[in-house]
N, C-alpha and C. Protein backbone atom coordinates (compact mmCIF):
# COMPACT_ATOMS: atom_id res chain seq x y z
N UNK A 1 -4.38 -3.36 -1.98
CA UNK A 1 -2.96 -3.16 -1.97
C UNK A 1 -2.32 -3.93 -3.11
N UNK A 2 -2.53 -4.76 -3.45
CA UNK A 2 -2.43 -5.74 -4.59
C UNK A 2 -2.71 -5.33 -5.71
N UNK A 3 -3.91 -4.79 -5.66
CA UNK A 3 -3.83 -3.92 -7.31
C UNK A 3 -3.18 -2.69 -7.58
N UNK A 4 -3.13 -1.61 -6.40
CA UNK A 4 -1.81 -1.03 -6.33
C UNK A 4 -0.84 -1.27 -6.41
N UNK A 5 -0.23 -2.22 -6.56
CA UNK A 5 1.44 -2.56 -6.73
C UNK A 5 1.08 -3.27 -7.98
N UNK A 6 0.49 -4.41 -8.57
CA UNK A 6 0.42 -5.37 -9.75
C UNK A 6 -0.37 -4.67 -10.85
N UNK A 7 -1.75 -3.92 -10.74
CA UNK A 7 -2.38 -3.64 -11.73
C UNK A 7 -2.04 -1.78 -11.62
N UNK A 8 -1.55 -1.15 -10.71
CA UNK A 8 -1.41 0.22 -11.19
C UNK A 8 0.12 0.68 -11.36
N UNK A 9 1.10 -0.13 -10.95
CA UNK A 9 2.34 0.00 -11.12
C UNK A 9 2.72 0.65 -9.57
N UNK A 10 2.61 0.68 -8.75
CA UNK A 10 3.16 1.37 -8.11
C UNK A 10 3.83 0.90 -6.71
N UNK A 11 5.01 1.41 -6.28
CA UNK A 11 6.13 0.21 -4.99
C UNK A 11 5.14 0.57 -4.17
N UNK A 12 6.17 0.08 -2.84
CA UNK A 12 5.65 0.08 -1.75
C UNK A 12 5.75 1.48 -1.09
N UNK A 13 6.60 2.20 -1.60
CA UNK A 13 6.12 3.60 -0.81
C UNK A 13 5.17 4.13 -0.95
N UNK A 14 4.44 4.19 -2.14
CA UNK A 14 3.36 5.00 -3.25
C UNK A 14 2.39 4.26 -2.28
N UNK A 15 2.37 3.04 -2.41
CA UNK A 15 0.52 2.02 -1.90
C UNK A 15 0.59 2.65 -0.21
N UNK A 16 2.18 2.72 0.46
CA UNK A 16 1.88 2.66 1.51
C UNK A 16 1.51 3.84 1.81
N UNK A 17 1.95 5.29 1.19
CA UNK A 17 1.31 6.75 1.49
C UNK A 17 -0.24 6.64 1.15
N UNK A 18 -0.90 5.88 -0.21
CA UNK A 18 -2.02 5.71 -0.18
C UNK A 18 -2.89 5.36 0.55
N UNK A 19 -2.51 4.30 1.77
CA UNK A 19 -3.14 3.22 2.53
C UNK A 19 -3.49 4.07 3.84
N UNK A 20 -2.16 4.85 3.76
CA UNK A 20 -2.07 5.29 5.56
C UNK A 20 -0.95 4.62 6.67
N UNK A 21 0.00 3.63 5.69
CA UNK A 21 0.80 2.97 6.61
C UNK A 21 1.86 2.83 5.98
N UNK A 22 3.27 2.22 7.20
CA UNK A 22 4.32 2.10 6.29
C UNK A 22 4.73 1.54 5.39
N UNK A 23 5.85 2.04 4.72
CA UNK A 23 6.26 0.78 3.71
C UNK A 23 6.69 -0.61 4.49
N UNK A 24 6.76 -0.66 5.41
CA UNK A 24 7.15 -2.20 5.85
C UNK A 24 6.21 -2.49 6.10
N UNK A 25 4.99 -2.30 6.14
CA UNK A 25 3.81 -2.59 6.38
C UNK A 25 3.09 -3.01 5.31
N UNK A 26 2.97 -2.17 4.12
CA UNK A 26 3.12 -3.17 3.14
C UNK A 26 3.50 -4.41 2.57
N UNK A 27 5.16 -4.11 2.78
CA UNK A 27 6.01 -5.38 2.69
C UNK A 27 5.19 -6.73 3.41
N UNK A 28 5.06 -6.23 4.52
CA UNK A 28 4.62 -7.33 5.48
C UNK A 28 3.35 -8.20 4.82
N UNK A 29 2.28 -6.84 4.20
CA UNK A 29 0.72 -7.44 3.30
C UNK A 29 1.07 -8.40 2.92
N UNK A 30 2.01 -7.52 1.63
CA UNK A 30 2.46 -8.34 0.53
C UNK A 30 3.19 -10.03 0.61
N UNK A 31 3.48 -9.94 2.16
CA UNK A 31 4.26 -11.27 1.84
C UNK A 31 3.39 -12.17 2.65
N UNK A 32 2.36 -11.87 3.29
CA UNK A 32 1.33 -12.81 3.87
C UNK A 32 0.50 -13.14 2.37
N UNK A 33 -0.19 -12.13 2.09
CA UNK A 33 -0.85 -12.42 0.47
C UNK A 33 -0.17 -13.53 -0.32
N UNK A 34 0.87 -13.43 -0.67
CA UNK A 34 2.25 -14.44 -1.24
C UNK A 34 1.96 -15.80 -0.61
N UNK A 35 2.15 -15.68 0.24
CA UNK A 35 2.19 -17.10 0.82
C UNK A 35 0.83 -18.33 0.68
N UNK A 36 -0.29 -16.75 0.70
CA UNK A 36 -1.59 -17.23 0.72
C UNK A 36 -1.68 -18.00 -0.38
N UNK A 37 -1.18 -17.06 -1.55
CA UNK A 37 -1.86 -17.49 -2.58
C UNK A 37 -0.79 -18.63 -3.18
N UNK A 38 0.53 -19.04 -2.45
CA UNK A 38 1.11 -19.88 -2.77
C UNK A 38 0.91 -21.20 -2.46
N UNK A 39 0.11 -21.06 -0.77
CA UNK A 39 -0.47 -22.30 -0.53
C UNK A 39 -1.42 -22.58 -1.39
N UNK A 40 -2.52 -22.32 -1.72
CA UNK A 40 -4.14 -21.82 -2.53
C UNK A 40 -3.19 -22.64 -4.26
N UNK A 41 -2.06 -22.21 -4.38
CA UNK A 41 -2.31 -22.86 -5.25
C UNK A 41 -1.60 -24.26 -5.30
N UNK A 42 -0.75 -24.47 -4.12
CA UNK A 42 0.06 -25.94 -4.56
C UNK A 42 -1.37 -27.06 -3.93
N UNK A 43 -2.46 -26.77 -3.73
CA UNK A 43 -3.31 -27.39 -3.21
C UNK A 43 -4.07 -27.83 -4.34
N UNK A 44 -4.35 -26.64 -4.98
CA UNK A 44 -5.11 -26.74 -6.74
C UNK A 44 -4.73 -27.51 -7.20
């Protein structure tokens, strides 16, 4: 889902018709991922 939105260009409607789920469902990926990788890095 991540490289669908960052490396192929495309929102959250596009990844989410791709995936099989909604766009808030995406949203939702996207902002657990975020966080992940925000903790992951203030730790670095």
């Amino acid at each position: 889902m991540m490289k669908m939105i960052y490396e192929r260009g495309l929102d959250h409607q596009d990844a989410a018709e791709s995936l099989g789920v909604s766009p808030s469902r995406v949203s939702q990926m996207h902002a657990v991922v975020v966080q992940k990788l925000k903790r992951r890095l203030k730790d670095w």
